[in-house]
C-alpha atoms as a PDB file:
ATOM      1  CA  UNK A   1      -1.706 -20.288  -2.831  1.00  0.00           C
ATOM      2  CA  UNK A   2       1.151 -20.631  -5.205  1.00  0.00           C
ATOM      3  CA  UNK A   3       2.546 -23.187  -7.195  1.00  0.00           C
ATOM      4  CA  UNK A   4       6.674 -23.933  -8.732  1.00  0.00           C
ATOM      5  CA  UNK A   5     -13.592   7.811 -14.772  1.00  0.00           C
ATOM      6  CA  UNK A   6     -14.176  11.515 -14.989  1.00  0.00           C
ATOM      7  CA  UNK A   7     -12.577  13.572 -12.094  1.00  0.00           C
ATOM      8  CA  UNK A   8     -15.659  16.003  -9.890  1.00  0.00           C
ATOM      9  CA  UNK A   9     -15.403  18.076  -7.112  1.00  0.00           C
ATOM     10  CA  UNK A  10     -16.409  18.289  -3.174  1.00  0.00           C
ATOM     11  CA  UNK A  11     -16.139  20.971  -0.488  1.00  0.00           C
ATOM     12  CA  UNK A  12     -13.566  20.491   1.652  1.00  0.00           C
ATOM     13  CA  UNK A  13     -15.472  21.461   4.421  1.00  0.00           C
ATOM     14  CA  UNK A  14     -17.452  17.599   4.320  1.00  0.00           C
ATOM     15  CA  UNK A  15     -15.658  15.294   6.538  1.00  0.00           C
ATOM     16  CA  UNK A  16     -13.695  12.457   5.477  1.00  0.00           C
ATOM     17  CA  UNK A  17     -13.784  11.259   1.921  1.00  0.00           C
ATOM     18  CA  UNK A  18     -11.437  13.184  -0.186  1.00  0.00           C
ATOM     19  CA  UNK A  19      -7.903  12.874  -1.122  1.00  0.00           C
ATOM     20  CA  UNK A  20      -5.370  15.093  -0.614  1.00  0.00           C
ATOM     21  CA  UNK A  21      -3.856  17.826  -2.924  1.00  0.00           C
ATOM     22  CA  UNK A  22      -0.182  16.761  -3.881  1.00  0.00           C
ATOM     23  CA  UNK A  23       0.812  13.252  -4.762  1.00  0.00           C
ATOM     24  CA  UNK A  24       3.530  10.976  -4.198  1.00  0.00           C
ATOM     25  CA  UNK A  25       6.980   9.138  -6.069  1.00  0.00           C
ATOM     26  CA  UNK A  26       7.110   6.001  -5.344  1.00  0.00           C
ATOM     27  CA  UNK A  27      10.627   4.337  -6.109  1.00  0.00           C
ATOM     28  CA  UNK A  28      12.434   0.970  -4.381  1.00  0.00           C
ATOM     29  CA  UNK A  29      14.698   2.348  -2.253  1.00  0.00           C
ATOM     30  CA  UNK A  30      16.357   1.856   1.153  1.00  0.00           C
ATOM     31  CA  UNK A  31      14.395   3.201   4.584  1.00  0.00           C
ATOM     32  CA  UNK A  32      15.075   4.984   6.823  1.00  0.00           C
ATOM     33  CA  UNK A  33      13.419   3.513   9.734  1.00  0.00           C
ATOM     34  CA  UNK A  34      13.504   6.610  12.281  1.00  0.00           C
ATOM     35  CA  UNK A  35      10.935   5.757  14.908  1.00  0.00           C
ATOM     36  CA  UNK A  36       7.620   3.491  13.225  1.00  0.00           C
ATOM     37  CA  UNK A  37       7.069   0.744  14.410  1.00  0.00           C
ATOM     38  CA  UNK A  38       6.052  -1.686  11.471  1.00  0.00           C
ATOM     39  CA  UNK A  39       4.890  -4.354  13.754  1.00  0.00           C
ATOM     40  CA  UNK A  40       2.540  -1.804  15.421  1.00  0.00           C
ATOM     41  CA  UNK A  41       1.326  -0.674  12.034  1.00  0.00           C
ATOM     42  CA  UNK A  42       0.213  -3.858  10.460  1.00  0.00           C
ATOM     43  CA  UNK A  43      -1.493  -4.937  13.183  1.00  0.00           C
ATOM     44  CA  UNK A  44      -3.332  -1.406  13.267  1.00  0.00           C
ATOM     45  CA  UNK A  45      -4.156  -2.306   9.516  1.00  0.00           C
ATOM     46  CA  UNK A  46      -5.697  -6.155  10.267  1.00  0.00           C
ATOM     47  CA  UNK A  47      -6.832  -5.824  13.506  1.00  0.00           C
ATOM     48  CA  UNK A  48      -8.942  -2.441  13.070  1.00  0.00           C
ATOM     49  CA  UNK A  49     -12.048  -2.515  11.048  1.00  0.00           C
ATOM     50  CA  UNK A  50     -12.827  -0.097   8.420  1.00  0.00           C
ATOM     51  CA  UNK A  51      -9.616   1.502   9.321  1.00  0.00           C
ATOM     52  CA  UNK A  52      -8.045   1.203   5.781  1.00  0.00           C
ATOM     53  CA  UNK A  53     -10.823   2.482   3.792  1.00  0.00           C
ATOM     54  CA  UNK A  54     -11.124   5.642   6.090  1.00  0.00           C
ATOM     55  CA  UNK A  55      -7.573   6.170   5.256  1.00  0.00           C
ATOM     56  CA  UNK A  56      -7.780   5.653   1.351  1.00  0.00           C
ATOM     57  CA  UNK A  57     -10.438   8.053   1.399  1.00  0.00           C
ATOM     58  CA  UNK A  58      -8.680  10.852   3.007  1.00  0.00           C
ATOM     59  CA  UNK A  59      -5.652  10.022   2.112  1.00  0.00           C
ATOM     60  CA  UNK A  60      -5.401   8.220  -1.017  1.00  0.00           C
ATOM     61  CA  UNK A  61      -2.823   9.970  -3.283  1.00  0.00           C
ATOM     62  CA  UNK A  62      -0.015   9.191  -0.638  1.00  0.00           C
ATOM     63  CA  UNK A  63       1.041   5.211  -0.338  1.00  0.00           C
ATOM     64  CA  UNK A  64      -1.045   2.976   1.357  1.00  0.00           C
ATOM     65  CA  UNK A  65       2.450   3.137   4.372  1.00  0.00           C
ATOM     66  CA  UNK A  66       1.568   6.813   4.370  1.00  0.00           C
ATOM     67  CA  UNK A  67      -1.678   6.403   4.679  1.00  0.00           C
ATOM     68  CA  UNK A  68      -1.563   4.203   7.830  1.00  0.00           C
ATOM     69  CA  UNK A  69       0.541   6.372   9.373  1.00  0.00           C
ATOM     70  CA  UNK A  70      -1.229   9.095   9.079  1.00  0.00           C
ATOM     71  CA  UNK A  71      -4.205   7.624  10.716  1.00  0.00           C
ATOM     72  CA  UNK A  72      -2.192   6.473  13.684  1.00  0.00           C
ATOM     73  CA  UNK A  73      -0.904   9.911  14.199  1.00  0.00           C
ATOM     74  CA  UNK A  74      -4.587  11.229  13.385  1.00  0.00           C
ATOM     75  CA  UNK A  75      -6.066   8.866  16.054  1.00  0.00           C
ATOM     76  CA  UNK A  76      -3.211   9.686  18.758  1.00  0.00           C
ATOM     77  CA  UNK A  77      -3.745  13.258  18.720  1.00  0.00           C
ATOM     78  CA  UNK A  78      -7.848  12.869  18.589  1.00  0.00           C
ATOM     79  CA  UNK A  79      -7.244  14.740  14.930  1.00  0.00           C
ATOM     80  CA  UNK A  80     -10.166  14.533  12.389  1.00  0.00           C
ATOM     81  CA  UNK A  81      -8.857  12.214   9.495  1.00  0.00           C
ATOM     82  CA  UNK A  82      -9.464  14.516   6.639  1.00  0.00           C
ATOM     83  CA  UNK A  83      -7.356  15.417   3.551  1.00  0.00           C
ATOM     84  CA  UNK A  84      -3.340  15.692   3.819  1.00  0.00           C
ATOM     85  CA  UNK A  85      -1.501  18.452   2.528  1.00  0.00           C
ATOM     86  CA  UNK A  86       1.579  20.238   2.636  1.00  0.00           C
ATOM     87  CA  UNK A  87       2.081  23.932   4.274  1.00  0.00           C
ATOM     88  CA  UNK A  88       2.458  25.565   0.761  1.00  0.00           C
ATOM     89  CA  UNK A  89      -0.082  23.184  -0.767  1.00  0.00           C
ATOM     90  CA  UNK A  90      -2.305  24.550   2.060  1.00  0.00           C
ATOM     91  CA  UNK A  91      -1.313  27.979   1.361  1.00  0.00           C
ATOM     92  CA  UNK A  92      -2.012  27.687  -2.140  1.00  0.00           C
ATOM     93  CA  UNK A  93      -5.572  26.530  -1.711  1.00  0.00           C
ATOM     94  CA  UNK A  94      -6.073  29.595   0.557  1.00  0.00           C
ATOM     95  CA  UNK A  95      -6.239  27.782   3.632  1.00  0.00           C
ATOM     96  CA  UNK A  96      -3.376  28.445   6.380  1.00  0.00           C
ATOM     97  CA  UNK A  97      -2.476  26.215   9.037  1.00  0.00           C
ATOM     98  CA  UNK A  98      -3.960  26.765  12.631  1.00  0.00           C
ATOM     99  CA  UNK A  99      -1.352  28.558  15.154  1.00  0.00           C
ATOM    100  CA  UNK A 100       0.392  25.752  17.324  1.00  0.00           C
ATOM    101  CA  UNK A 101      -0.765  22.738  15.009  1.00  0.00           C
ATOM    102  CA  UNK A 102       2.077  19.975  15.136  1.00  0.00           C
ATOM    103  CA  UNK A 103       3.057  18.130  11.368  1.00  0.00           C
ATOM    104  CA  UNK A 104       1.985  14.892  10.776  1.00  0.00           C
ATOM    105  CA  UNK A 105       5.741  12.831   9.886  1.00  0.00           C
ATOM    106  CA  UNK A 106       5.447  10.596   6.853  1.00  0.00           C
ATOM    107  CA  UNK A 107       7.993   8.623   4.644  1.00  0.00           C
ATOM    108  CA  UNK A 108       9.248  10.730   1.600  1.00  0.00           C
ATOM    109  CA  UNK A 109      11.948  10.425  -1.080  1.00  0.00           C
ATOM    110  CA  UNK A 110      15.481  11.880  -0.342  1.00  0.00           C
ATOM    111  CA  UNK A 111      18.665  11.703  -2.652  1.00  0.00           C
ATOM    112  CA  UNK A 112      21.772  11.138  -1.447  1.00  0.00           C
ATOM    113  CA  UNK A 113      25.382  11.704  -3.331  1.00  0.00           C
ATOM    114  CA  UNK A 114      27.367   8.812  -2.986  1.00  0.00           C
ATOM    115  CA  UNK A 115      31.487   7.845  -4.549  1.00  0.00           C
ATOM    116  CA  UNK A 116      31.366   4.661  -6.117  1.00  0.00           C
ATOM    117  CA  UNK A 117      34.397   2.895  -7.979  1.00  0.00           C
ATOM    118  CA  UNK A 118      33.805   1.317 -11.030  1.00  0.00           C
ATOM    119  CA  UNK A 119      34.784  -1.566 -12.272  1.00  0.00           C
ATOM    120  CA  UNK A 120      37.773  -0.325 -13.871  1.00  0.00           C
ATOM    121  CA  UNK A 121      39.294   1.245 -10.907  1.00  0.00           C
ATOM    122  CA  UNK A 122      37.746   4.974 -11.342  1.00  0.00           C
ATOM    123  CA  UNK A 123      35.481   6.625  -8.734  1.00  0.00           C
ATOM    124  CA  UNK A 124      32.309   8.230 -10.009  1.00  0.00           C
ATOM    125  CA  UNK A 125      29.515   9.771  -8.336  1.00  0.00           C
ATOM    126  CA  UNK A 126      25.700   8.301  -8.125  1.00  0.00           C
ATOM    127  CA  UNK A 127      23.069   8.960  -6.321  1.00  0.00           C
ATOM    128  CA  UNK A 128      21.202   6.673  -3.834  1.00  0.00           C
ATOM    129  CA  UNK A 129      17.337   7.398  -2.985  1.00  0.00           C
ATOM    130  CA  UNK A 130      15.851   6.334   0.386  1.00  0.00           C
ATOM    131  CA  UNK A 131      13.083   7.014   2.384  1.00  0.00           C
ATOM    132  CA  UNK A 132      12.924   9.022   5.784  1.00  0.00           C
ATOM    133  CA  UNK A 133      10.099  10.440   7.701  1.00  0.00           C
ATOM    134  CA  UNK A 134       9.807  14.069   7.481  1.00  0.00           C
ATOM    135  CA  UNK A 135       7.059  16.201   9.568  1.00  0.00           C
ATOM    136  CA  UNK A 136       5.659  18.421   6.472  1.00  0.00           C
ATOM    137  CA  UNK A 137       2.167  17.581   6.514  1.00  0.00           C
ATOM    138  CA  UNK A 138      -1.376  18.647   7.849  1.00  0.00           C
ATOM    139  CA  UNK A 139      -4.880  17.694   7.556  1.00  0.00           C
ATOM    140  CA  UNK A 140      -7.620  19.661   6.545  1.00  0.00           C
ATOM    141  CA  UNK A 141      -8.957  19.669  10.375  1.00  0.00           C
ATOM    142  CA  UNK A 142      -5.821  21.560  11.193  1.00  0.00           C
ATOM    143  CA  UNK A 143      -6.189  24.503   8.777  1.00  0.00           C
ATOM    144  CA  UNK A 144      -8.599  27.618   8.320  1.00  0.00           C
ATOM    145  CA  UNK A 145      -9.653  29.679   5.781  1.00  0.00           C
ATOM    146  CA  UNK A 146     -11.453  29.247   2.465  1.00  0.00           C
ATOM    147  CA  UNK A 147     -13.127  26.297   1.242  1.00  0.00           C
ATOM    148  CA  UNK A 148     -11.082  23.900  -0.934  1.00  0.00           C
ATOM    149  CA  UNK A 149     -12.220  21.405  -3.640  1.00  0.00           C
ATOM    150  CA  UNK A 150     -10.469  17.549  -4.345  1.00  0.00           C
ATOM    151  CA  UNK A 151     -11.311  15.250  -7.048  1.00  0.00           C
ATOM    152  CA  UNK A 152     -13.424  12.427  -6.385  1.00  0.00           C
ATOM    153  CA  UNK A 153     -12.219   8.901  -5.569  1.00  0.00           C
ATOM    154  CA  UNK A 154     -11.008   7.077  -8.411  1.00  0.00           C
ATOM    155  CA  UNK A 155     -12.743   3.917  -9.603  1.00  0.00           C
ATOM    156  CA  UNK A 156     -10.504   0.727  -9.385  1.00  0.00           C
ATOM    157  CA  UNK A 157     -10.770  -2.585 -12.070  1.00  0.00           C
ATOM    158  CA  UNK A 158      -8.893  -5.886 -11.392  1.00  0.00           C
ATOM    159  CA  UNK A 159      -8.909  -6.252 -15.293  1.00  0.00           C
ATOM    160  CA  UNK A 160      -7.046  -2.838 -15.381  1.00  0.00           C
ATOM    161  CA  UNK A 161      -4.442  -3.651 -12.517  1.00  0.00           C
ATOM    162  CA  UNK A 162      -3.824  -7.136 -14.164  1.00  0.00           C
ATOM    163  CA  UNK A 163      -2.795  -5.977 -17.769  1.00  0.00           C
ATOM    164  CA  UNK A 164      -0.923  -2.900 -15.954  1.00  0.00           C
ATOM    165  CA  UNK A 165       1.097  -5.052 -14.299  1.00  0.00           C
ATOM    166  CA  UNK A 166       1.705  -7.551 -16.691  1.00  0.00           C
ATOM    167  CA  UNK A 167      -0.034 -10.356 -15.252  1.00  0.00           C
ATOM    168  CA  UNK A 168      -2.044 -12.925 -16.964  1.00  0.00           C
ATOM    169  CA  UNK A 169      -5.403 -14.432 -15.623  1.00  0.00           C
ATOM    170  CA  UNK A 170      -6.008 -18.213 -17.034  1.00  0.00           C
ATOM    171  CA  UNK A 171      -8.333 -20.386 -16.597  1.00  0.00           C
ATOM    172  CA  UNK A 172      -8.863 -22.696 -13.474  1.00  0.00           C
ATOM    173  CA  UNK A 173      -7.627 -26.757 -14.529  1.00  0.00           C
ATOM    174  CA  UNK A 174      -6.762 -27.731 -11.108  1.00  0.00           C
ATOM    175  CA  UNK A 175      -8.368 -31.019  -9.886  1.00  0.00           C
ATOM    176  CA  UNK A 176      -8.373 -30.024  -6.371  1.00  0.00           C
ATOM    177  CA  UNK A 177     -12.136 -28.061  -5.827  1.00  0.00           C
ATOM    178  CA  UNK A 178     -10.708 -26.944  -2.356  1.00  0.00           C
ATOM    179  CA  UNK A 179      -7.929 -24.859  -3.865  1.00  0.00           C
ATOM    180  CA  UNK A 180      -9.191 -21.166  -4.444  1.00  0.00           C
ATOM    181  CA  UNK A 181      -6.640 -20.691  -6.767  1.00  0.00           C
ATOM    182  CA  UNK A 182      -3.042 -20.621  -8.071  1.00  0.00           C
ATOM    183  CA  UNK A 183       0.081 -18.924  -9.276  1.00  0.00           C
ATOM    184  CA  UNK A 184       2.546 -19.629 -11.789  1.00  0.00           C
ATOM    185  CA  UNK A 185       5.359 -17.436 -13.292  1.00  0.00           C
ATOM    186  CA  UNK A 186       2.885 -14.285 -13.917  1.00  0.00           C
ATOM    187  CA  UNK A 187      -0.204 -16.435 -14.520  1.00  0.00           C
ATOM    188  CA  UNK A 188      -2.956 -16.694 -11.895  1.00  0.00           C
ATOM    189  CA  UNK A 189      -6.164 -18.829 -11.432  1.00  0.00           C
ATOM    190  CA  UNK A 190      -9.204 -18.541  -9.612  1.00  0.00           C
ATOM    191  CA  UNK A 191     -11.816 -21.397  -8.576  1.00  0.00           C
ATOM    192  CA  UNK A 192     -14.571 -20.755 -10.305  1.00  0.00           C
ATOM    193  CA  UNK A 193     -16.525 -21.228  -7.083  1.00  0.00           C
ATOM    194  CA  UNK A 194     -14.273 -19.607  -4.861  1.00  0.00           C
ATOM    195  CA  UNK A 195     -15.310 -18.096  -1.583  1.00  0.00           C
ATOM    196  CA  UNK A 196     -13.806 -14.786  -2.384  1.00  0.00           C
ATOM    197  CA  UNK A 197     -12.848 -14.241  -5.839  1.00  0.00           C
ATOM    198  CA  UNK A 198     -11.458 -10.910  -6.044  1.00  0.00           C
ATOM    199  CA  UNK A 199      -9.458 -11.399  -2.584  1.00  0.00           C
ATOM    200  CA  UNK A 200      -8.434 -14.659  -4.183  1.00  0.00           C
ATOM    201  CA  UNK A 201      -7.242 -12.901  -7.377  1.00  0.00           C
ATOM    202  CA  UNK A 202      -5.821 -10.561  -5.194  1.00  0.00           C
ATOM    203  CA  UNK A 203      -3.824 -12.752  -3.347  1.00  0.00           C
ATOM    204  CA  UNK A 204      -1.982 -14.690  -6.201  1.00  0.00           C
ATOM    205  CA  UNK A 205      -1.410 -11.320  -7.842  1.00  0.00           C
ATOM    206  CA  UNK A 206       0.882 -10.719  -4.823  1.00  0.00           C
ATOM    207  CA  UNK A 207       2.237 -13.888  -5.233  1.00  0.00           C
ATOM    208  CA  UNK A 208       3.409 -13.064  -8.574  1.00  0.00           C
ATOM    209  CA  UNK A 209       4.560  -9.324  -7.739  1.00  0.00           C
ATOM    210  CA  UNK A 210       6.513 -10.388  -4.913  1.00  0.00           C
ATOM    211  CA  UNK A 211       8.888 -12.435  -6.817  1.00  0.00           C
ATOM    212  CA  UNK A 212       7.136 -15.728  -4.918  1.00  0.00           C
ATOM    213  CA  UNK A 213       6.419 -17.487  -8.558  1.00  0.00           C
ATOM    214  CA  UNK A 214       9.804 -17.146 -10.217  1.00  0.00           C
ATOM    215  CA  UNK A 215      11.947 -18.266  -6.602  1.00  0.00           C
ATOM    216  CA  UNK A 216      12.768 -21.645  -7.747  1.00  0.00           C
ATOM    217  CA  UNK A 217      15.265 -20.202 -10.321  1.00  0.00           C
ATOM    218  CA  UNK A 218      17.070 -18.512  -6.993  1.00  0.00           C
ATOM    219  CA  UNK A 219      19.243 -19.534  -4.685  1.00  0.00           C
ATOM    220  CA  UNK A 220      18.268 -21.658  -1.250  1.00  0.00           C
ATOM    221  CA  UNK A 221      19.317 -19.171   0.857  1.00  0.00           C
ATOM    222  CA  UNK A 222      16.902 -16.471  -1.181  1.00  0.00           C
ATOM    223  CA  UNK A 223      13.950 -18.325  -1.054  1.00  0.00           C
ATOM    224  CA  UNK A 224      10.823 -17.096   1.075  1.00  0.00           C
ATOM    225  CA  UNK A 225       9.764 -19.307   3.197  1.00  0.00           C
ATOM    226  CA  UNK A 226       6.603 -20.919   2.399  1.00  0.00           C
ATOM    227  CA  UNK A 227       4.400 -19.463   5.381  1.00  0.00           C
ATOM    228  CA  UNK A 228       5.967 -16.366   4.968  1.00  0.00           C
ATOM    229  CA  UNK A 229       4.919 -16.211   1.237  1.00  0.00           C
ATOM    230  CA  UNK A 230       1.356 -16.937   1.988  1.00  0.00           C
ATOM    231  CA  UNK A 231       1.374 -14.591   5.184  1.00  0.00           C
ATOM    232  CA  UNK A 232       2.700 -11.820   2.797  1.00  0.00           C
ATOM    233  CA  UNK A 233       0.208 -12.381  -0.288  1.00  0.00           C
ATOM    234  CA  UNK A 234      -2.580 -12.645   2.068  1.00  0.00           C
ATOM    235  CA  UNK A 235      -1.749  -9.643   3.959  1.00  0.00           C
ATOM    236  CA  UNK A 236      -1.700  -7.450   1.073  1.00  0.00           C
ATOM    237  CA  UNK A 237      -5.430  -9.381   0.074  1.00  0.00           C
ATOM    238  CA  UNK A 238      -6.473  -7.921   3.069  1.00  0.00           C
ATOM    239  CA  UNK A 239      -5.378  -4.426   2.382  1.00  0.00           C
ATOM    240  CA  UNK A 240      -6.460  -4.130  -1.137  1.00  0.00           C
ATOM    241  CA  UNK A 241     -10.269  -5.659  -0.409  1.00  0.00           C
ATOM    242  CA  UNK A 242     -10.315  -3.358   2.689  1.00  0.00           C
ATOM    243  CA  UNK A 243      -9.442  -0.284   0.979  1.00  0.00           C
ATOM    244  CA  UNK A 244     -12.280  -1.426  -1.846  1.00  0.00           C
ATOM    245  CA  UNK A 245     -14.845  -2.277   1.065  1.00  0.00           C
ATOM    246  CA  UNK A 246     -15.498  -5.819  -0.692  1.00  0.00           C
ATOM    247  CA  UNK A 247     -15.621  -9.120   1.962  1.00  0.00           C
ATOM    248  CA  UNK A 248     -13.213 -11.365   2.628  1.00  0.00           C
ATOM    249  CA  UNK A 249     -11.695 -10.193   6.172  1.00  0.00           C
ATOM    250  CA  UNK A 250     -12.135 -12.329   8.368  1.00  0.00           C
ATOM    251  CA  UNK A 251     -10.969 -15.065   5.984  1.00  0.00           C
ATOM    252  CA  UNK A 252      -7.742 -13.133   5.631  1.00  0.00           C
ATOM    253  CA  UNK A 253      -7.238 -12.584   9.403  1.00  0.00           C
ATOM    254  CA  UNK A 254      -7.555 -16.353   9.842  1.00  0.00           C
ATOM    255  CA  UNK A 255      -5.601 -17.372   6.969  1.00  0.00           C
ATOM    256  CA  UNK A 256      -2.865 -15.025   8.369  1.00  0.00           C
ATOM    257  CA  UNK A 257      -2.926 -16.419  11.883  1.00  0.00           C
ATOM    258  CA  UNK A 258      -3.121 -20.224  10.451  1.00  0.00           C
ATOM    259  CA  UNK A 259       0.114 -19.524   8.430  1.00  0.00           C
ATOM    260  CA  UNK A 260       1.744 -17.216  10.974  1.00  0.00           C
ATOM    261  CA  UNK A 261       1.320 -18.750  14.050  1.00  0.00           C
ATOM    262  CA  UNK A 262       3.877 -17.691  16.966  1.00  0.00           C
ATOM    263  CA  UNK A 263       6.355 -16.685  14.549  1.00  0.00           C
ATOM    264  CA  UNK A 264       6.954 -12.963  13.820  1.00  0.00           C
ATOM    265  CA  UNK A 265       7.242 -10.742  10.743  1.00  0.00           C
ATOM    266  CA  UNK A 266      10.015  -8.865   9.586  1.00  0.00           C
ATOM    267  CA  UNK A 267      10.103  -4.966   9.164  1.00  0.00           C
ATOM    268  CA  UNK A 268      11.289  -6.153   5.691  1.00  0.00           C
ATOM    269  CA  UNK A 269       8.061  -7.876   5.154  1.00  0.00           C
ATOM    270  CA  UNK A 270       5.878  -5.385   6.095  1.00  0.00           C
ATOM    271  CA  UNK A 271       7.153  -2.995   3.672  1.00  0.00           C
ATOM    272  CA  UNK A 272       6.615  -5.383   0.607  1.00  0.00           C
ATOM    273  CA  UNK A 273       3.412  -5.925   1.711  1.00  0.00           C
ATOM    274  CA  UNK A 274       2.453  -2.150   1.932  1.00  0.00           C
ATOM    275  CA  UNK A 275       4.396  -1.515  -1.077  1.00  0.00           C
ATOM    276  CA  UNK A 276       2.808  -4.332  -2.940  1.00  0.00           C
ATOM    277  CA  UNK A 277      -0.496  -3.268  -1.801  1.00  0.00           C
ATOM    278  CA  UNK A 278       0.107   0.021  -3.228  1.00  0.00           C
ATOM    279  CA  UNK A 279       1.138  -1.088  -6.549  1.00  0.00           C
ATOM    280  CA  UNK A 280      -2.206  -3.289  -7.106  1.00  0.00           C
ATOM    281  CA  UNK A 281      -4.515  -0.111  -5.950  1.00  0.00           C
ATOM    282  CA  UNK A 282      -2.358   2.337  -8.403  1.00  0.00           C
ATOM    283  CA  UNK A 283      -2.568  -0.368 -11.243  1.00  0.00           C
ATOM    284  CA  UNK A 284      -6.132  -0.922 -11.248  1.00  0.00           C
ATOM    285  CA  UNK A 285      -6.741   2.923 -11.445  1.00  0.00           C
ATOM    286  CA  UNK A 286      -4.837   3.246 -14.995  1.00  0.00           C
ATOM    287  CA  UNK A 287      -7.440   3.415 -16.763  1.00  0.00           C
ATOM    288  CA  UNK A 288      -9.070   6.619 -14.843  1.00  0.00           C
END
């Protein structure tokens, strides 16, 4: 609702539970939409239990978007969801790709050299960053050779993600005992007796980071719609408490569907929620 930790090592031999090797820029920028379907994708992510976590934990220094699409391409071609790495990365850990084994595609950063005129008439060059999926990675199930270590999962505090980002938790002085809390500008509040605190806290920290809070000093025509804003902040509940294995779920899935109803959501949508997602888990890991 809205209102105006020391790093160890594991075999890579184990199954899932380890992240991958190389890590990941993450920048706003344009997509490139290729061939995912977004729509598919989310509903992958709130329909399948336990499917979120699995992914974190094999996959956890890519984006959460990378992540589930790397488990849908995992779970078409019967792969083993392990760690994700690159050829070279691969290479360098002594471990070569099998003969005949296929890339996994995932979204990555590409620069672009545009002409742009300025304002007084000239014509300079920039550069414009978008994303496009590019087939350069394999899991750990699709190489051989020696055994390879990862660091351990990193530990994740609200209070960390909350100062990280800049957002302040208050306390609770609404009248209403049914609300489970509120937003305001980059202030949240949680019912002391709320159902589900931390998916609560969760959800009005996506409030806040989606630009829902600070709307009213927009335009009309640039303002979310209201079941929209509560479909996206609860979506992006979901993922986060998922990921962290605490309860909540089934709340969310309802809550969705309540807001929701017949009405779809937008590619656009998607990708804040993922994105938004992503910045909560990477914020609450700061202090690792």
């Amino acid at each position: 609702m809205m209102n105006a930790s020391t790093t160890t090592t594991q075999k890579a031999k184990t199954q899932a539970g380890f992240p991958p090797a190389p890590s990941e820029a993450h920048q706003k920028a344009n997509f490139k939409k290729d061939t995912v379907d977004f729509q598919a994708l989310l509903t992958q992510a709130l329909t399948q239990p336990g499917q979120l976590s699995t992914a974190y934990k094999a996959f956890h220094n890519f984006s959460i978007l990378n992540q589930a699409l790397a488990f849908k391409q995992c779970l078409e071609r019967g792969l083993q969801v392990s760690p994700l790495a690159s050829f070279n990365s691969w290479k360098e850990k002594g471990r070569m790709v099998q003969k005949g084994q296929k890339a996994i595609s995932l979204f990555m950063p590409l620069t672009k050299k545009i002409e742009a005129e300025t304002e007084q008439g000239k014509t300079e060059e920039k550069s414009r960053t978008f994303f496009a999926l590019k087939p350069h990675w394999f899991v750990l199930s699709q190489t051989e050779g020696n055994e390879a270590e990862f660091p351990a999962l990193p530990a994740w505090n609200l209070s960390c993600a909350l100062e990280f980002l800049d957002v302040e938790k208050v306390d609770f002085e609404m009248m209403n005992g049914n609300c489970q809390g509120y937003a305001t500008a980059r202030k949240i509040a949680v019912n002391p007796v709320a159902a589900f605190p931390l998916k609560t806290a969760i959800h009005e920290m996506a409030h806040v980071l989606l630009g829902h809070t600070t709307e009213a000093d927009c335009a009309d025509s640039e303002l979310t719609p209201r079941n929209i804003a509560e479909v996206e902040a609860e979506a992006v509940a979901y993922i986060v408490t998922s990921i962290l294995g605490t309860p909540g779920q089934e709340s969310s899935r309802a809550y969705i569907q309540g807001w929701l109803g017949s009405e779809p959501i937008t590619d656009q949508s998607i990708r804040k929620i993922f994105a938004c997602a992503d910045k909560i888990m990477k914020a609450g890991q700061q202090s690792n």
